[in-house]
C-alpha atoms as a PDB file:
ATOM      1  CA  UNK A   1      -5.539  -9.704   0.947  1.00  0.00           C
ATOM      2  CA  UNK A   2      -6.118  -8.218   4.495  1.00  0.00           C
ATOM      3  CA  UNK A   3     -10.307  -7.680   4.780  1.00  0.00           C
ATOM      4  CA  UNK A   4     -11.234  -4.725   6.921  1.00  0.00           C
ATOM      5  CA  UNK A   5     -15.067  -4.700   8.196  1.00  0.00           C
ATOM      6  CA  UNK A   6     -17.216  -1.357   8.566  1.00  0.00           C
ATOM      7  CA  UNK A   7     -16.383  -1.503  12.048  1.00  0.00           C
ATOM      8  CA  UNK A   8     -12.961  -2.474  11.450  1.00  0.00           C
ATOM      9  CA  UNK A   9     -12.419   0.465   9.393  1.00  0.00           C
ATOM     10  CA  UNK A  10     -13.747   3.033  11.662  1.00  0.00           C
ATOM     11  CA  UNK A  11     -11.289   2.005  13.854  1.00  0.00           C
ATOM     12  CA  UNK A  12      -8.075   1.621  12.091  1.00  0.00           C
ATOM     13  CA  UNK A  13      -5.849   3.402   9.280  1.00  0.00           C
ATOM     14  CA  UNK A  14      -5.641   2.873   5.952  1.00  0.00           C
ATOM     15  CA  UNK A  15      -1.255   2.979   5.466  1.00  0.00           C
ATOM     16  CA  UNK A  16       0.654   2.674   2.282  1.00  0.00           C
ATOM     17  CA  UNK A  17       3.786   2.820   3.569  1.00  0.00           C
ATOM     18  CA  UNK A  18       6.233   3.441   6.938  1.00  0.00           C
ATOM     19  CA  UNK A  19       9.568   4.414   6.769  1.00  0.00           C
ATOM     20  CA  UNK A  20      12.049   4.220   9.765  1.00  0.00           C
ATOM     21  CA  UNK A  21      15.099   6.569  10.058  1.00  0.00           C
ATOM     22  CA  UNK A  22      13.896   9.213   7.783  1.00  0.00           C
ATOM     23  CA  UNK A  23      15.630  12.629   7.415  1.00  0.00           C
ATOM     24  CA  UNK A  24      14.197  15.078   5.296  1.00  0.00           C
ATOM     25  CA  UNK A  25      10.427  14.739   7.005  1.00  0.00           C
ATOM     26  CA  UNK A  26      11.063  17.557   9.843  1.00  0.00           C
ATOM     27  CA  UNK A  27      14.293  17.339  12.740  1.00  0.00           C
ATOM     28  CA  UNK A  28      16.269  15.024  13.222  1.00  0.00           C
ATOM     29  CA  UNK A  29      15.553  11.278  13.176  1.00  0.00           C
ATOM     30  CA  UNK A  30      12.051  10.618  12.092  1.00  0.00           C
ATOM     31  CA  UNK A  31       9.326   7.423  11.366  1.00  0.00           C
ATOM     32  CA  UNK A  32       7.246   8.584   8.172  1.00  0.00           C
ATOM     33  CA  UNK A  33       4.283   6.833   8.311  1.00  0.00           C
ATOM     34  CA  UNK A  34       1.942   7.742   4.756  1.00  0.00           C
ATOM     35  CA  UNK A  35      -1.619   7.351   4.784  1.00  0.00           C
ATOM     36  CA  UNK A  36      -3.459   6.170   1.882  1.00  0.00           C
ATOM     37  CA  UNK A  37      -5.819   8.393   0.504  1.00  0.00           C
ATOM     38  CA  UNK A  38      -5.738  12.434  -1.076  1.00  0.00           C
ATOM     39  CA  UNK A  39      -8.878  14.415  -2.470  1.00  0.00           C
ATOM     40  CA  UNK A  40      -5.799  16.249  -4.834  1.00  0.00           C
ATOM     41  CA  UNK A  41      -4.646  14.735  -8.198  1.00  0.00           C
ATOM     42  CA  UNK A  42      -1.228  16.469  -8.786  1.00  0.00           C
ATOM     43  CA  UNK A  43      -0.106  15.862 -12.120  1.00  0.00           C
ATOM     44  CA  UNK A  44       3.324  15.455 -10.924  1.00  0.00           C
ATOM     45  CA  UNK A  45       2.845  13.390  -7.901  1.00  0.00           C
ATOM     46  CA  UNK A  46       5.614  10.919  -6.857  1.00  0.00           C
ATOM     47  CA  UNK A  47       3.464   8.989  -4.572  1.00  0.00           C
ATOM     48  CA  UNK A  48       0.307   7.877  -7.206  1.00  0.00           C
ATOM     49  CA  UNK A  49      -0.325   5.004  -5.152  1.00  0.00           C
ATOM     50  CA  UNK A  50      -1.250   7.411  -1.947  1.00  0.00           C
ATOM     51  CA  UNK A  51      -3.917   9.139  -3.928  1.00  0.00           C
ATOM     52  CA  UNK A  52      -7.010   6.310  -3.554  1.00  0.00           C
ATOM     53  CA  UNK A  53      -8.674   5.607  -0.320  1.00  0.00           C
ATOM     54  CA  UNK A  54      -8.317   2.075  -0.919  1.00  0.00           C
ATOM     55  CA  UNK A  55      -5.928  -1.024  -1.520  1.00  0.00           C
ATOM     56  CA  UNK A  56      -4.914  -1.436  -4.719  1.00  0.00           C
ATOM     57  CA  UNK A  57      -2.391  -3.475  -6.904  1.00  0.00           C
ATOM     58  CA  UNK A  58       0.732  -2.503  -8.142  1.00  0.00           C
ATOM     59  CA  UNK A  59       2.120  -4.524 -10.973  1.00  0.00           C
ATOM     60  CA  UNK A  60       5.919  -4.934 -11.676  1.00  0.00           C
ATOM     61  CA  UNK A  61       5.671  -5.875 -15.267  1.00  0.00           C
ATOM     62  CA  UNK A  62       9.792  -6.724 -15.537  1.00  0.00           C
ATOM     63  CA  UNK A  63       9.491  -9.258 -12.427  1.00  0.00           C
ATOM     64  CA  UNK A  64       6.796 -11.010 -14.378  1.00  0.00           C
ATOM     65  CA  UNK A  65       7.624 -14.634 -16.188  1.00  0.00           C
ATOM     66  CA  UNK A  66       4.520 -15.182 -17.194  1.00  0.00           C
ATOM     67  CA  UNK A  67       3.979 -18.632 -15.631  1.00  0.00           C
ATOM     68  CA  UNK A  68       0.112 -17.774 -15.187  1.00  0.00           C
ATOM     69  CA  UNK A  69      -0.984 -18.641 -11.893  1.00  0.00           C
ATOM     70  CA  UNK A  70      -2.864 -15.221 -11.376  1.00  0.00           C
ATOM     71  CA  UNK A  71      -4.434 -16.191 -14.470  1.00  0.00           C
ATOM     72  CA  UNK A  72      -5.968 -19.134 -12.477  1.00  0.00           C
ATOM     73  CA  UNK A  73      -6.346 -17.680  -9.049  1.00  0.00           C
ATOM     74  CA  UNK A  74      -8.175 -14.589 -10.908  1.00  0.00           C
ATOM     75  CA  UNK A  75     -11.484 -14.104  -9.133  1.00  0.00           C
ATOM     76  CA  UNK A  76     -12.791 -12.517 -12.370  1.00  0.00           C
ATOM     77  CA  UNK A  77     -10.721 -15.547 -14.416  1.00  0.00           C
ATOM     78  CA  UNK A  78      -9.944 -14.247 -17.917  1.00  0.00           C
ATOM     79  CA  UNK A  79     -10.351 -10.663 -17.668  1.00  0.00           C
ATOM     80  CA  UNK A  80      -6.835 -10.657 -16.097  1.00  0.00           C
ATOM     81  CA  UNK A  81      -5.465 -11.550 -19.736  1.00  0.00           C
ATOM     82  CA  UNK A  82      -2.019 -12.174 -19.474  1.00  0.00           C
ATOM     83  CA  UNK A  83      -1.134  -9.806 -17.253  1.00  0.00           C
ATOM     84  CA  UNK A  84      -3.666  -7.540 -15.705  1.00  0.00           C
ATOM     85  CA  UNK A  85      -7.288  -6.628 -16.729  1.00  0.00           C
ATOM     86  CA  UNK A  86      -7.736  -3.780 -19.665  1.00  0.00           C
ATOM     87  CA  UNK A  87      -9.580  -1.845 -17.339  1.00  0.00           C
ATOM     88  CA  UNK A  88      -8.131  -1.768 -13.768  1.00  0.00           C
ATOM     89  CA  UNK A  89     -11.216  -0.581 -12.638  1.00  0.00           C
ATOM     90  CA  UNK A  90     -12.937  -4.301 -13.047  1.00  0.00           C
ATOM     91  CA  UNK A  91     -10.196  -5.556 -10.185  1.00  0.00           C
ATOM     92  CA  UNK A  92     -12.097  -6.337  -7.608  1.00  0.00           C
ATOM     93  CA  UNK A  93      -8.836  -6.037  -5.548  1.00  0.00           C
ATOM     94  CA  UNK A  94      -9.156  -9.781  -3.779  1.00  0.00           C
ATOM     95  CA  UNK A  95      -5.692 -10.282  -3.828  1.00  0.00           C
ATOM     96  CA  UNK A  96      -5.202 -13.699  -4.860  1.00  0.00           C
ATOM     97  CA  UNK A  97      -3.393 -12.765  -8.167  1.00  0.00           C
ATOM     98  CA  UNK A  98      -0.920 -11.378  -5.428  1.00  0.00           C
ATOM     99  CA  UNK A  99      -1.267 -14.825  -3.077  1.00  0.00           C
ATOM    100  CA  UNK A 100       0.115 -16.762  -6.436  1.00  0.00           C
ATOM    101  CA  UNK A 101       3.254 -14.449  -7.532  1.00  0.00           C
ATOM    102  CA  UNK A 102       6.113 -16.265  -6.225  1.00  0.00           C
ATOM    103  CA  UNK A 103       8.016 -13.742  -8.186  1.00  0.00           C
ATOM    104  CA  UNK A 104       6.522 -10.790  -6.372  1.00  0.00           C
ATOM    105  CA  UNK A 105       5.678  -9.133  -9.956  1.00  0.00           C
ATOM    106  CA  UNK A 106       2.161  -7.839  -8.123  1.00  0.00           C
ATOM    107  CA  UNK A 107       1.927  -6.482  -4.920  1.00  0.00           C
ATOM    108  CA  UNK A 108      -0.735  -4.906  -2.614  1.00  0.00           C
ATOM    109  CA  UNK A 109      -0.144  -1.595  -1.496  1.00  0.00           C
ATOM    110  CA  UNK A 110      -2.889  -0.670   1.094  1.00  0.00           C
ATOM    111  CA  UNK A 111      -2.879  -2.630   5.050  1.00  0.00           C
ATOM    112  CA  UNK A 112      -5.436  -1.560   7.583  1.00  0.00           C
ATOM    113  CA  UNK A 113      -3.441  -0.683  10.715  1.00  0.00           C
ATOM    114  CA  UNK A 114      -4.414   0.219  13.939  1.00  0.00           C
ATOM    115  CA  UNK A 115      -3.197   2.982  16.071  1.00  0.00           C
ATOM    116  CA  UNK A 116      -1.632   0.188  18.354  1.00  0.00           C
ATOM    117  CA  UNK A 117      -0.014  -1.309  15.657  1.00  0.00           C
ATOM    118  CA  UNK A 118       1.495   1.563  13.974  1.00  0.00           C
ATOM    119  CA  UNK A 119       2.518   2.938  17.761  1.00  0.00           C
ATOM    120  CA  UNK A 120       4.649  -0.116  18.129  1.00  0.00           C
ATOM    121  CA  UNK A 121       6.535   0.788  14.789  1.00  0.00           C
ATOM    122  CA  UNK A 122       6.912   4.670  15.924  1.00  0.00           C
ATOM    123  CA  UNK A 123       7.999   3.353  19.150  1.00  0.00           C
ATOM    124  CA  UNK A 124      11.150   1.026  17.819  1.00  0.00           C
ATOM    125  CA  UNK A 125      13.357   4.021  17.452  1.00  0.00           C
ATOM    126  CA  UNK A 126      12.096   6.237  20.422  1.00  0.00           C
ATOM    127  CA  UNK A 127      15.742   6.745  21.345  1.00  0.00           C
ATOM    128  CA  UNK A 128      17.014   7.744  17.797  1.00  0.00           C
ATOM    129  CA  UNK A 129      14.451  10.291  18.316  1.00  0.00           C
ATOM    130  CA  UNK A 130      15.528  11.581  21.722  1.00  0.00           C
ATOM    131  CA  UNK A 131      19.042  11.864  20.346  1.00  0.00           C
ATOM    132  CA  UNK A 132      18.815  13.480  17.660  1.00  0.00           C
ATOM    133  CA  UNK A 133      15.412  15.812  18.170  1.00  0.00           C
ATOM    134  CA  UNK A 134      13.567  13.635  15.638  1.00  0.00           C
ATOM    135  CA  UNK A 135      10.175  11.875  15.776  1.00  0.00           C
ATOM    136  CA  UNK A 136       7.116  11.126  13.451  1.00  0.00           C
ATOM    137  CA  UNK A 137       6.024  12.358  10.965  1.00  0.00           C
ATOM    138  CA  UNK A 138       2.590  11.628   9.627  1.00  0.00           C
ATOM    139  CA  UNK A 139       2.349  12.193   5.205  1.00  0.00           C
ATOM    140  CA  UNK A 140       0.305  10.487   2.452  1.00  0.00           C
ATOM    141  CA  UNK A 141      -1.323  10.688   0.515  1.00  0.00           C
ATOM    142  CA  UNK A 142      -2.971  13.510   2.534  1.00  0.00           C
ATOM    143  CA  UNK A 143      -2.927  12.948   6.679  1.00  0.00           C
ATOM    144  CA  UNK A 144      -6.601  14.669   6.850  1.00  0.00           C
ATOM    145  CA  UNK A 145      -7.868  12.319   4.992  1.00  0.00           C
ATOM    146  CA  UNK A 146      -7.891  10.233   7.794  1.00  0.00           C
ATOM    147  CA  UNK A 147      -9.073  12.730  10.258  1.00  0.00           C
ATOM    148  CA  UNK A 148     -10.022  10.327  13.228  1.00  0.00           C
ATOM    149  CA  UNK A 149      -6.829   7.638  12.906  1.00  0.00           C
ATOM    150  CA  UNK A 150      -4.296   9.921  12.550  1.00  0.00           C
ATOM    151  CA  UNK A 151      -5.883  12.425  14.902  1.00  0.00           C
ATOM    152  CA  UNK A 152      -5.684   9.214  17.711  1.00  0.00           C
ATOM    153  CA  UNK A 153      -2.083   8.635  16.505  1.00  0.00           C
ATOM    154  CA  UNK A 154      -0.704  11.990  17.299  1.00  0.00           C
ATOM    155  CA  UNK A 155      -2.051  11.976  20.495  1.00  0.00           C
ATOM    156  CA  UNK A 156      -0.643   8.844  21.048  1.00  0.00           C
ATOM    157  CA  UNK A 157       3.016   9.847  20.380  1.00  0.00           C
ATOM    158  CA  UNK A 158       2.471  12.914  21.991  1.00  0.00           C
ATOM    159  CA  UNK A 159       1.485  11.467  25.132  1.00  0.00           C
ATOM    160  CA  UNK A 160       5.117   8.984  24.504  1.00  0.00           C
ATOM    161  CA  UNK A 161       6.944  13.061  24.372  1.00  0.00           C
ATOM    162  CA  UNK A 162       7.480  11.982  20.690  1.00  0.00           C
ATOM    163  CA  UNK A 163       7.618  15.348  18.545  1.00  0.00           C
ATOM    164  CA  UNK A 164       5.536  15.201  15.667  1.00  0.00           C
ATOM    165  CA  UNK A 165       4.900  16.549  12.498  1.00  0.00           C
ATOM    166  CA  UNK A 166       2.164  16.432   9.936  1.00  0.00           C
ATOM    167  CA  UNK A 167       2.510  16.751   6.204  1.00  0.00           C
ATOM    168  CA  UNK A 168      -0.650  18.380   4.532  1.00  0.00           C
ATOM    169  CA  UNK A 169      -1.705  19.412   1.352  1.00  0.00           C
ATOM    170  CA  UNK A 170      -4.451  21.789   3.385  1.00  0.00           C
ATOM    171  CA  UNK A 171      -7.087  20.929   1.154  1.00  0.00           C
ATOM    172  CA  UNK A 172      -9.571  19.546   4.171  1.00  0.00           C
ATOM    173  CA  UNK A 173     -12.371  20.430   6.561  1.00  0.00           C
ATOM    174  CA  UNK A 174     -11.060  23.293   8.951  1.00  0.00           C
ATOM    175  CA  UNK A 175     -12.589  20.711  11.935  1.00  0.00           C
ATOM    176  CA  UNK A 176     -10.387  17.528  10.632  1.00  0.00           C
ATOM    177  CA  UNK A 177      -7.273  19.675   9.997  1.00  0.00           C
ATOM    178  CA  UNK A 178      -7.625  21.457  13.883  1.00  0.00           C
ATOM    179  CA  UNK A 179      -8.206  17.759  15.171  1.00  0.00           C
ATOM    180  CA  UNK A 180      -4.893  17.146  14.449  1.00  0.00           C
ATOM    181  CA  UNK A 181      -3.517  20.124  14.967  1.00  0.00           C
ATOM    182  CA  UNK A 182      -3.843  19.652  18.431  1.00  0.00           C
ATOM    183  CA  UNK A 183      -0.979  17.279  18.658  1.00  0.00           C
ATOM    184  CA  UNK A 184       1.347  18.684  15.985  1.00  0.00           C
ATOM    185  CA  UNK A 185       4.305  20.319  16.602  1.00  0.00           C
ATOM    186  CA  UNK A 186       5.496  21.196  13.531  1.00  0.00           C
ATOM    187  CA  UNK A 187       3.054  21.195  10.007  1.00  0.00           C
ATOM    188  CA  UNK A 188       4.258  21.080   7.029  1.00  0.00           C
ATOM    189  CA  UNK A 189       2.088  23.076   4.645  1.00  0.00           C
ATOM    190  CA  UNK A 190       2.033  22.604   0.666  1.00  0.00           C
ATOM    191  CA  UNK A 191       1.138  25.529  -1.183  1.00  0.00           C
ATOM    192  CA  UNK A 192       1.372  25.104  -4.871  1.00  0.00           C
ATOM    193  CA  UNK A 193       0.200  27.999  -6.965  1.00  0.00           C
ATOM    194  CA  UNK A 194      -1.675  31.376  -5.707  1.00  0.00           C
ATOM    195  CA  UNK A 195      -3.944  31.443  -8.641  1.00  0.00           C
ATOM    196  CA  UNK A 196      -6.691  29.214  -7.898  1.00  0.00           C
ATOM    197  CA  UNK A 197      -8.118  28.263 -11.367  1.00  0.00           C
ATOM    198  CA  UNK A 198      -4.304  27.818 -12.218  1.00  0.00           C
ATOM    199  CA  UNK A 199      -4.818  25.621  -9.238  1.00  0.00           C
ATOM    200  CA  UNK A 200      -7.474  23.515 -10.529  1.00  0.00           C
ATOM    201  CA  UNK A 201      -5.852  22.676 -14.139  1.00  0.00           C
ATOM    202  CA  UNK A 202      -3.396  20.352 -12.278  1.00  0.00           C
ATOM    203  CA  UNK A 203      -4.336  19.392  -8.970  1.00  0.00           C
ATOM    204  CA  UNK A 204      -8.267  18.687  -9.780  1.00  0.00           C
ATOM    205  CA  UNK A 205      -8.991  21.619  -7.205  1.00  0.00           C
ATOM    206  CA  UNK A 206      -9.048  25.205  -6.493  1.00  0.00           C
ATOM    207  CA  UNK A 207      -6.659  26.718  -3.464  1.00  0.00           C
ATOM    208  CA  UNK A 208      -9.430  29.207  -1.843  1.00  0.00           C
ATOM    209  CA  UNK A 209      -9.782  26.716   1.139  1.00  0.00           C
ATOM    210  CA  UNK A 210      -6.071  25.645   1.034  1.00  0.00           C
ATOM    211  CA  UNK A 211      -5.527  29.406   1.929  1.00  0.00           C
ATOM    212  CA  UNK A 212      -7.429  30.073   4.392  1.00  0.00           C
ATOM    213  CA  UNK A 213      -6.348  26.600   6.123  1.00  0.00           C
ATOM    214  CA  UNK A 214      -2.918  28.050   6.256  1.00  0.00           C
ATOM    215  CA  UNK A 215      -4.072  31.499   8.075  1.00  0.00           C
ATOM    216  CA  UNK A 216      -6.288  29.505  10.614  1.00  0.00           C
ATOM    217  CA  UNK A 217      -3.562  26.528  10.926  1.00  0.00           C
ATOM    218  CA  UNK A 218      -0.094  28.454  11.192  1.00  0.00           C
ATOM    219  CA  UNK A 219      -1.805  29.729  14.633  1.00  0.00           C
ATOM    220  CA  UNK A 220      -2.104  26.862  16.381  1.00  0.00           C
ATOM    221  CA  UNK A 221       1.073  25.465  15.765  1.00  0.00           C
ATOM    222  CA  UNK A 222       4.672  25.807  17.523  1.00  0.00           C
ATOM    223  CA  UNK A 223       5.907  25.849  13.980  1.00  0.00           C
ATOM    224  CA  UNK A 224       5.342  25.895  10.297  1.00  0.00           C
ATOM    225  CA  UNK A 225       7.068  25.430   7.333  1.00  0.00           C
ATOM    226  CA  UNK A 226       5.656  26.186   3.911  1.00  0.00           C
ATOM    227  CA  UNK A 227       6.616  23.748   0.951  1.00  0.00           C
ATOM    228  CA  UNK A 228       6.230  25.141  -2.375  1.00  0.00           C
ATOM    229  CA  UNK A 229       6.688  22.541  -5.224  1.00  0.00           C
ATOM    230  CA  UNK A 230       8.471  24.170  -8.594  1.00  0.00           C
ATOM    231  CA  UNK A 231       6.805  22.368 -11.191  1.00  0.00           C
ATOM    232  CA  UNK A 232       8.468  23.562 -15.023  1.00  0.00           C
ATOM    233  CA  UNK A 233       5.653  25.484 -16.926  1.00  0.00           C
ATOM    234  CA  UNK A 234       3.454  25.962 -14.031  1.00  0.00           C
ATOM    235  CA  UNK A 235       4.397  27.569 -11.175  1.00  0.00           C
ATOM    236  CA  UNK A 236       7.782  28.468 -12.043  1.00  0.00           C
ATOM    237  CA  UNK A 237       7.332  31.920 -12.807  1.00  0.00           C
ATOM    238  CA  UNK A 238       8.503  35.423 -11.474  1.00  0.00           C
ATOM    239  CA  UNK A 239       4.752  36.313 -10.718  1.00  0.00           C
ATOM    240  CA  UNK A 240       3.627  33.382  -8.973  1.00  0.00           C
ATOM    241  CA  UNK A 241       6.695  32.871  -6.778  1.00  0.00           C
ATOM    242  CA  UNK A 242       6.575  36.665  -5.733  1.00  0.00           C
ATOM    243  CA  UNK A 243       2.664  36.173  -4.941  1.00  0.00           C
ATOM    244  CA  UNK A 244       3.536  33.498  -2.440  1.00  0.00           C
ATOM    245  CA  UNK A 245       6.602  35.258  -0.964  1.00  0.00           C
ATOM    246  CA  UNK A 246       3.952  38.081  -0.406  1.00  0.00           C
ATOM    247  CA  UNK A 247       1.340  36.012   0.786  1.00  0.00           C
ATOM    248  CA  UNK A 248       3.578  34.120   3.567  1.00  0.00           C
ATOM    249  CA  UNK A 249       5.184  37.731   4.345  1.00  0.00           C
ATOM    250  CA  UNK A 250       1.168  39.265   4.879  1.00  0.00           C
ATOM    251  CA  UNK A 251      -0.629  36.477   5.979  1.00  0.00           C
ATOM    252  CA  UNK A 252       1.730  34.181   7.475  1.00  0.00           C
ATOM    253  CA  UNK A 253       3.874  36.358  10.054  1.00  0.00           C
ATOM    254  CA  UNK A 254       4.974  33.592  11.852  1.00  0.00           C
ATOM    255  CA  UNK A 255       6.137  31.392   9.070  1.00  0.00           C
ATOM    256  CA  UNK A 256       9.946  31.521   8.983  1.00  0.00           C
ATOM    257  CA  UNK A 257      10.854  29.131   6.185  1.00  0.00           C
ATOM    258  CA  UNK A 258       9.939  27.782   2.680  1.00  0.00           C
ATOM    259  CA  UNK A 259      11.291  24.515   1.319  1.00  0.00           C
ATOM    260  CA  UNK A 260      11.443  24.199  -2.438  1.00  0.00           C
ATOM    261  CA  UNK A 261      10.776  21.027  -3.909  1.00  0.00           C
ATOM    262  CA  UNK A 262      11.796  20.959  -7.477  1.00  0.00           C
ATOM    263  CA  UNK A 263      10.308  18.854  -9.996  1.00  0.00           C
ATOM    264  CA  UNK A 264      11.174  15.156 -10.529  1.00  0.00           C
ATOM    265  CA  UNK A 265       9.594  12.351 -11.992  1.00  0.00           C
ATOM    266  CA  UNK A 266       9.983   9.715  -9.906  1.00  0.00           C
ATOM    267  CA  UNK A 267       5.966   9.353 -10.017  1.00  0.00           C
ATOM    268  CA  UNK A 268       5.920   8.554 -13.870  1.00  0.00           C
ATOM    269  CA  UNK A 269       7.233   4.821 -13.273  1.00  0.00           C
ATOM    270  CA  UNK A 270       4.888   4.330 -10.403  1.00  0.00           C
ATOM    271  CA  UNK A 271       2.156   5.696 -12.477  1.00  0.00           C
ATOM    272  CA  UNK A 272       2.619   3.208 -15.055  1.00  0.00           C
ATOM    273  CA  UNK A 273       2.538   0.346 -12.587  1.00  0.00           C
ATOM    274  CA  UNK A 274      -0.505   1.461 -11.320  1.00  0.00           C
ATOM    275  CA  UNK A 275      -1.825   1.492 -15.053  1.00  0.00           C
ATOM    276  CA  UNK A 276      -2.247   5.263 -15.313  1.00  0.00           C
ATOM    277  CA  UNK A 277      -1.140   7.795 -17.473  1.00  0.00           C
ATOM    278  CA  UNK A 278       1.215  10.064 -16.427  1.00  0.00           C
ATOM    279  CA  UNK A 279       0.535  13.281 -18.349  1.00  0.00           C
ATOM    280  CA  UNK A 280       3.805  14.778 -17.490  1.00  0.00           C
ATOM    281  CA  UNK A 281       6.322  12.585 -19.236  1.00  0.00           C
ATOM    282  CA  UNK A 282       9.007  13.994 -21.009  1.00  0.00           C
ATOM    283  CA  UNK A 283       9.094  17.051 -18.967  1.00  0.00           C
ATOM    284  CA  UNK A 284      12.739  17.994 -18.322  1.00  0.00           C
ATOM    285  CA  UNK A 285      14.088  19.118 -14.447  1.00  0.00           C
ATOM    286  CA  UNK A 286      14.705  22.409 -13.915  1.00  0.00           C
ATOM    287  CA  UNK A 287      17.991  23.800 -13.804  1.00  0.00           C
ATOM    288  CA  UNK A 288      20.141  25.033 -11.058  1.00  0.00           C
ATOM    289  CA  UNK A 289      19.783  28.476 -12.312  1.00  0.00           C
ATOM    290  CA  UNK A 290      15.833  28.762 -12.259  1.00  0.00           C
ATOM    291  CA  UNK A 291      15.940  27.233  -8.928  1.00  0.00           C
ATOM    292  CA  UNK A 292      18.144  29.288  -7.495  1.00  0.00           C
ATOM    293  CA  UNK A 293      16.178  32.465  -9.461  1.00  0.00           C
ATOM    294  CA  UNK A 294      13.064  31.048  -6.854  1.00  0.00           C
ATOM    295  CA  UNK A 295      15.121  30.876  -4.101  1.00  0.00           C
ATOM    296  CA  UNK A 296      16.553  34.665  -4.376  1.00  0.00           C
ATOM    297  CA  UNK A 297      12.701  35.545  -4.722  1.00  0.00           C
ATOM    298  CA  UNK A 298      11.709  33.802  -1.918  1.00  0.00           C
ATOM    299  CA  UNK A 299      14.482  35.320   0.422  1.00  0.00           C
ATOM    300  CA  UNK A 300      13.753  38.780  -0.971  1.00  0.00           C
ATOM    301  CA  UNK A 301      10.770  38.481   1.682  1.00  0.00           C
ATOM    302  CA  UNK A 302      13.509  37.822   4.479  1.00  0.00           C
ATOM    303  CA  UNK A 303      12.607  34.026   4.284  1.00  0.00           C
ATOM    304  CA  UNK A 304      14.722  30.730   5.599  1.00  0.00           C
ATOM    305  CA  UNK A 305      15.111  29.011   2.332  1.00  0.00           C
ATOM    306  CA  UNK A 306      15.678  25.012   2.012  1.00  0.00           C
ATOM    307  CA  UNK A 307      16.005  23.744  -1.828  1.00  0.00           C
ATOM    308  CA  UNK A 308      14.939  19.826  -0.905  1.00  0.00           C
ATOM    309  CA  UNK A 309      15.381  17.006  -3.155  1.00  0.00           C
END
C-alpha cells in the first residue's frame, strides 16, 4: 500500500481513478481524472468507491481461489476469515492482503498523487485535446472535496491552455467551490431533487446550499450545464421536473442546457465488492417513454436537452 504522511497529504490528491480519451465528460476529447472522497451518499451512485476520503479495498470475490495467502499476510491474521473481515470497518487498510493476490481478486482503490504527477497524465494527450476542443475534466467522488489539490490542478492545465471542466455535486463551502472556479471553464452542476427533505432521504443531505451554490457559481463561469439524474420513484415526477425547469429558467438565466442521466445500476455490483448494501436493487430502468416525458418538460422552459447514458 502507498503511505501518505500529514505533510504528504496536504500536498497531494487523493485519486480513484483517471481515464484518458473520455467523451461524455464536457467537448471533445477529455482526461477524467476522479477524486476520492464525497460528503453525499446517493443511493444510486455508480461510483461507491469515490464516496470515502480514503483508500480502501475492493474485493473481486469470482477472481478468488482461495489459496489463502491474505489469510497469512493479514495484519489483523484471522479476522480476514476466508475472505474478508465480517466487519470491513476492522481493515486497517495495510494492503498486504492485496501484496499476496497473484490473482488480483483484491485491489486498492485510493493512490496519493501529486499535482505533478497527475499533470504528466493530463498532458499525454494535449494534442487530442487541441484537435478536437477537449481537455480535463476533474469528477469524483466530489472535486470540492479536495479544495486545495484540485484547485492547484486547474490552474495548472489552465496555465498549459488546457480547457477544463469540473464535475460537482455543489454540496461544498462557497470559498472551496469559487477556488476552483477560477480555473473552470465549463462546470458541470448536479441538481437532484428541488425538495430538500426529499433531498435528504437519499443523498444523506438537504439541497438549500446546493442551490444557492448554483446561483453564486453559474456567474463565474464561461459555461454551465445542469445534470439532473432521473432516479424511478424519486425524482421522476411531473412536479419535481417542472420545479427545476422553473428554477434553471428564474434563477439560472444563463444556463442553456440540462443533461438527463437516467437511472442505472451499474453501482449495485461495485457496492457489493465494497461490502455494502445497495438499497436500490431490483429497481427497474426507466423507459423510453418517461424519459422522453422529462425531456419535453425540460424543453418546455426553452432548454438544450442531452438524455446521457
Amino acid at each position: 500500500m502507498e503511505e501518505a504522511t500529514k505533510t504528504d497529504k496536504e500536498k497531494k490528491g487523493l485519486i480513484f481513478d483517471i481515464q484518458r480519451f473520455t467523451v461524455n465528460d464536457g467537448p471533445g476529447i477529455r482526461t477524467l481524472v476522479f477524486i476520492k472522497g464525497c460528503p453525499l451518499r446517493c443511493e444510486w451512485c455508480s461510483n461507491p468507491e469515490s464516496q470515502k476520503a480514503s483508500p480502501e479495498l475492493i474485493l473481486y470475490e469470482e477472481k478468488c481461489i482461495e489459496c489463502g495467502k491474505c489469510l497469512k499476510a493479514c495484519c489483523l491474521g484471522e479476522l480476514l476469515k476466508k475472505n474478508w473481515p465480517v466487519d470491513r470497518d476492522q481493515c486497517l487498510g495495510c494492503g498486504r492482503c492485496v501484496d499476496v493476490c497473484y490473482a488480483e481478486a483484491r485491489i486498492f482503490v485510493g493512490r496519493w498523487m501529486s499535482v505533478r504527477e497527475v499533470l504528466d497524465i493530463v498532458l499525454r494527450d494535449e494534442v487530442f485535446y487541441r484537435n478536437s476542443g477537449g481537455g480535463v475534466t476533474i469528477g469524483g467522488g466530489e472535486p470540492t472535496y479536495q479544495a486545495i489539490f484540485v484547485g492547484k490542478l486547474l490552474k495548472k492545465c489552465k496555465e498549459k491552455g488546457i480547457h477544463t471542466a469540473v464535475e460537482t455535486c455543489g454540496y461544498a463551502s462557497w470559498e472551496g467551490l469559487k477556488r476552483l472556479l477560477r480555473f473552470t471553464d465549463l462546470l458541470l452542476f448536479d441538481i437532484k431533487h428541488m425538495d430538500t427533505d426529499t433531498h435528504r432521504e437519499k443523498t444523506g443531505v438537504g439541497n438549500e446550499k446546493i442551490l444557492i451554490n448554483a446561483r453564486q457559481a453559474v456567474r463565474m463561469v464561461k459555461e454551465m450545464i445542469i445534470r439532473f439524474p432521473l432516479i424511478p420513484g424519486y425524482n421522476n415526477s411531473r412536479q419535481n421536473i417542472n420545479a427545476v425547469g422553473e428554477f434553471i429558467k428564474s434563477k439560472l438565466p444563463q444556463v442553456r442546457r440540462v443533461d438527463i442521466l437516467p437511472y442505472h445500476s451499474m453501482g449495485e455490483s461495485k457496492s457489493i465488492r465494497l461490502g455494502r448494501r445497495y438499497s436500490l436493487s431490483g429497481l427497474d430502468i426507466l423507459p423510453k417513454e418517461e424519459i422522453d416525458k422529462a425531456k419535453e418538460i425540460l424543453l418546455s422552459y426553452g432548454l438544450e436537452v442531452v438524455v446521457g447514458g
